[in-house]
N, C-alpha and C. Protein backbone atom coordinates (compact mmCIF):
# COMPACT_ATOMS: atom_id res chain seq x y z
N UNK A 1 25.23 -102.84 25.35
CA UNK A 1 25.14 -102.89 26.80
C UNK A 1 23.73 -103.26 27.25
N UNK A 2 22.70 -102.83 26.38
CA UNK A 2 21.76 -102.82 27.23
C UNK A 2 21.03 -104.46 26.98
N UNK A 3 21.66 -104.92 25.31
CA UNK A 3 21.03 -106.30 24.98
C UNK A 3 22.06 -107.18 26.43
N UNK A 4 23.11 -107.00 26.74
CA UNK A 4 23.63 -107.79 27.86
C UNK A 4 23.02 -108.01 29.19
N UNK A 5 22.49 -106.49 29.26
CA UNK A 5 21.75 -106.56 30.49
C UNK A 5 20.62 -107.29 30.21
N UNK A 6 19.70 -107.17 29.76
CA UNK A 6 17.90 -107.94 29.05
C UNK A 6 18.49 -109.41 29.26
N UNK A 7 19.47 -109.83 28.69
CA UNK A 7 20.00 -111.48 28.59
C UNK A 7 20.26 -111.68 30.38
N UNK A 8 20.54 -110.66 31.03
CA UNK A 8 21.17 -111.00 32.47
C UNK A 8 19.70 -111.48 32.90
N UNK A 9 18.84 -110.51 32.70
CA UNK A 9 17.69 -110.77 33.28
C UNK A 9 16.35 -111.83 33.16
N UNK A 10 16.72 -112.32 31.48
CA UNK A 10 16.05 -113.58 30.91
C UNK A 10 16.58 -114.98 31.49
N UNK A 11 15.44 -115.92 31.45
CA UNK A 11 16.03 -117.25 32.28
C UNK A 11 16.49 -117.43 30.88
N UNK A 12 16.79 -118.93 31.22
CA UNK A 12 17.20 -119.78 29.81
C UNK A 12 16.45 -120.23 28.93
N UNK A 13 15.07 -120.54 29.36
CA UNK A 13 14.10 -120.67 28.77
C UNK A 13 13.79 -119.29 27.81
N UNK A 14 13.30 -118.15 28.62
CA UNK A 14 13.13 -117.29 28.06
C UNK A 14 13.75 -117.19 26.65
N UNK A 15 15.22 -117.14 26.70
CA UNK A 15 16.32 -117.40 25.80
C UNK A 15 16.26 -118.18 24.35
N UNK A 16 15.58 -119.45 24.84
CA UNK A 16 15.42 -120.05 23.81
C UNK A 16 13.76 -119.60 22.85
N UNK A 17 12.82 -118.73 23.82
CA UNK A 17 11.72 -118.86 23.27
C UNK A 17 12.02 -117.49 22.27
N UNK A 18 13.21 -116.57 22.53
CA UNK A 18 13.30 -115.57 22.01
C UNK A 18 13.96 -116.01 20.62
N UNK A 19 15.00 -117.21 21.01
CA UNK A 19 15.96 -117.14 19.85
C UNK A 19 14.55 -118.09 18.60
N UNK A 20 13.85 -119.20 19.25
CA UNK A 20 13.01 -119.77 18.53
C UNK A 20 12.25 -118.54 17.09
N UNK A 21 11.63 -117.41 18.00
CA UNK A 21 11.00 -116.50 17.54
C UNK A 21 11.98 -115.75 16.08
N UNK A 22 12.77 -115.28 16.95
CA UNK A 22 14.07 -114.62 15.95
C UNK A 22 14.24 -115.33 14.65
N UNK A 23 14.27 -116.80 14.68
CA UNK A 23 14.66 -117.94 13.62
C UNK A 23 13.65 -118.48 12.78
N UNK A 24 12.32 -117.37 12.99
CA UNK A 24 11.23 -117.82 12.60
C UNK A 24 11.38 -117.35 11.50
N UNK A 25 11.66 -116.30 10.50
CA UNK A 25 11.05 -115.41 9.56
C UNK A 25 9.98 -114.83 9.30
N UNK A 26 9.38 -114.77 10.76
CA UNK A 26 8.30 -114.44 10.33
C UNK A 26 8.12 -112.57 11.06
N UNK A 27 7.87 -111.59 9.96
CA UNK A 27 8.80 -110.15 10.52
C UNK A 27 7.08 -109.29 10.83
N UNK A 28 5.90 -109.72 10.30
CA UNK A 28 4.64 -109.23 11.09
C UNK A 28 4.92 -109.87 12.45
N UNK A 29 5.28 -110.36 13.14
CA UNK A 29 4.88 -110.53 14.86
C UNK A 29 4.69 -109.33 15.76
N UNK A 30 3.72 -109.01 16.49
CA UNK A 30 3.50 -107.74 16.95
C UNK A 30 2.67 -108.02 18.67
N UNK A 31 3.27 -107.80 19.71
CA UNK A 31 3.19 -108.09 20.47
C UNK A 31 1.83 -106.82 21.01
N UNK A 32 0.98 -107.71 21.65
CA UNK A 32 -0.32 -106.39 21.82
C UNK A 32 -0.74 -106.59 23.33
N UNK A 33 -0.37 -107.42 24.14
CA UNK A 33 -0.72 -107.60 25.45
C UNK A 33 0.38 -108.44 25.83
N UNK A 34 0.07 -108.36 27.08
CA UNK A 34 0.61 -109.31 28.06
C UNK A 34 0.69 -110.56 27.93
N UNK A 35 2.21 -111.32 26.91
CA UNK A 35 2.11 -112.48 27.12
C UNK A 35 1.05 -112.68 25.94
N UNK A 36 0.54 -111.78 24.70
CA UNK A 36 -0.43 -111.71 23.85
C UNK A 36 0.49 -111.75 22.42
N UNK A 37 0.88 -112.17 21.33
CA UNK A 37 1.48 -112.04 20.09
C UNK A 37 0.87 -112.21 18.91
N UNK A 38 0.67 -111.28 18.02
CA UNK A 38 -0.13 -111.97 16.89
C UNK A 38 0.96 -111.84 15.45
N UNK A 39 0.79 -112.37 14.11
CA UNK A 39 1.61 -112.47 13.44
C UNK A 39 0.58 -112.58 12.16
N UNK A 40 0.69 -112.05 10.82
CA UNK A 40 0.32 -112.47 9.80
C UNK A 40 0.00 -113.62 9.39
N UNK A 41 -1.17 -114.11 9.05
CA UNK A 41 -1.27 -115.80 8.63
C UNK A 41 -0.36 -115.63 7.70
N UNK A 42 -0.27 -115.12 6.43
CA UNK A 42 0.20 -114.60 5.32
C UNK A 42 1.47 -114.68 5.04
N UNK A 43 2.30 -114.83 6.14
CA UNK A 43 4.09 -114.31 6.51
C UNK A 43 4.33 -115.92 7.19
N UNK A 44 3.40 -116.23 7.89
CA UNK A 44 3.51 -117.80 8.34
C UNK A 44 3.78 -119.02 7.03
N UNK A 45 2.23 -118.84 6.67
CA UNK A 45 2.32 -119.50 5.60
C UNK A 45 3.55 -119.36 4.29
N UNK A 46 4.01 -118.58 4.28
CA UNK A 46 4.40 -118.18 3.06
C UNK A 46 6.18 -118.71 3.53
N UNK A 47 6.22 -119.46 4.28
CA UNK A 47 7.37 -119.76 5.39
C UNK A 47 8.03 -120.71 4.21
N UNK A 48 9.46 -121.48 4.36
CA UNK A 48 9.73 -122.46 3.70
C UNK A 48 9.59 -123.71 5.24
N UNK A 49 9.60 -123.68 6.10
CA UNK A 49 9.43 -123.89 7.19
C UNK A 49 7.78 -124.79 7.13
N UNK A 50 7.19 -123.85 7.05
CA UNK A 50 5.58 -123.88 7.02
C UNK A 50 5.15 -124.87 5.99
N UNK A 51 5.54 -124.88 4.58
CA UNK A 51 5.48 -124.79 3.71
C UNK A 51 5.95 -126.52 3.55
N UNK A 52 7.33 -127.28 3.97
CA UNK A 52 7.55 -128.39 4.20
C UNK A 52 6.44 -128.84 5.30
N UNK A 53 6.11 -128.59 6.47
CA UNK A 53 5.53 -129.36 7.19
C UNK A 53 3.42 -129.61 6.82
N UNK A 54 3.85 -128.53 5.76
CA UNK A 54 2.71 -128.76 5.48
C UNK A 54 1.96 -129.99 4.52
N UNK A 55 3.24 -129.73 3.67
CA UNK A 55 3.31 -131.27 2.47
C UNK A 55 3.65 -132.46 3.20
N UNK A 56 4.50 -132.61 4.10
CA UNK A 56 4.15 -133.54 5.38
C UNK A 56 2.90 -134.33 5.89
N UNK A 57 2.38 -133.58 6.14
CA UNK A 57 0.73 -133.45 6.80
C UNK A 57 0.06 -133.70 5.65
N UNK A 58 -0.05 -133.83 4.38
CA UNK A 58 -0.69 -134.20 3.58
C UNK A 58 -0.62 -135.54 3.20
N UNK A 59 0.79 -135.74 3.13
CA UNK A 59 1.71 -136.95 2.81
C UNK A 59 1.06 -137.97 3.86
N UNK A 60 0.70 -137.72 5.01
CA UNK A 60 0.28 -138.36 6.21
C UNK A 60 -1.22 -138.54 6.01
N UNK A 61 -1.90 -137.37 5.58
CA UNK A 61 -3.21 -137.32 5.70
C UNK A 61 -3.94 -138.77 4.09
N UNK A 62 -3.03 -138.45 3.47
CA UNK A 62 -3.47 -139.70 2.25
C UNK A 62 -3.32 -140.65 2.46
N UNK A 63 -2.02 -140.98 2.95
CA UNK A 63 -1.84 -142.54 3.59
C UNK A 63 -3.00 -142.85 3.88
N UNK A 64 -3.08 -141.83 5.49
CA UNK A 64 -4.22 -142.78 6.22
C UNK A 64 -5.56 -143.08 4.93
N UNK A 65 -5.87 -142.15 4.43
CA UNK A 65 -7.25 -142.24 4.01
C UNK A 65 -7.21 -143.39 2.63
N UNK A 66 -5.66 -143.92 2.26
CA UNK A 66 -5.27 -144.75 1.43
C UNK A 66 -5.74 -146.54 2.15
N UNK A 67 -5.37 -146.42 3.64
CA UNK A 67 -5.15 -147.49 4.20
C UNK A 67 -6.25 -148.21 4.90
C-alpha cells in the first residue's frame, strides 16, 4: 500500500530515475542530503556495466592516439 501511494506521488521522471538506480547493482548507494547520493567507487567499478564501457573508452582512446 504504501509503495502505491510513493508511486502516486512520484512524476514519471522521478520513476524512471528510481527504476535507473534500482537496475544499477550498485547496493553501497547511501543517500546523505538533499538531492545528495554517494556510492562506493569499489561497487561501481566492479559493475559488469562499468566494466564494458570501460574497455569501450579504451578501444576509443587507442584509435585516436593510433590515428
Amino acid at each position: 500500500m504504501v509503495d502505491s501511494f510513493k508511486n502516486f506521488l512520484m512524476s514519471e521522471e522521478d520513476r524512471k530515475i528510481l527504476k535507473a538506480l534500482k537496475d544499477t547493482g550498485v547496493a553501497s548507494r547511501k543517500v546523505v542530503g538533499r538531492g545528495t547520493m554517494t556510492v562506493d567507487a569499489k561497487d561501481v567499478t566492479s559493475t559488469e556495466a562499468f566494466k564494458a564501457h570501460s574497455k569501450r573508452a579504451s578501444e576509443i582512446v587507442r584509435a585516436r592516439k593510433a590515428s
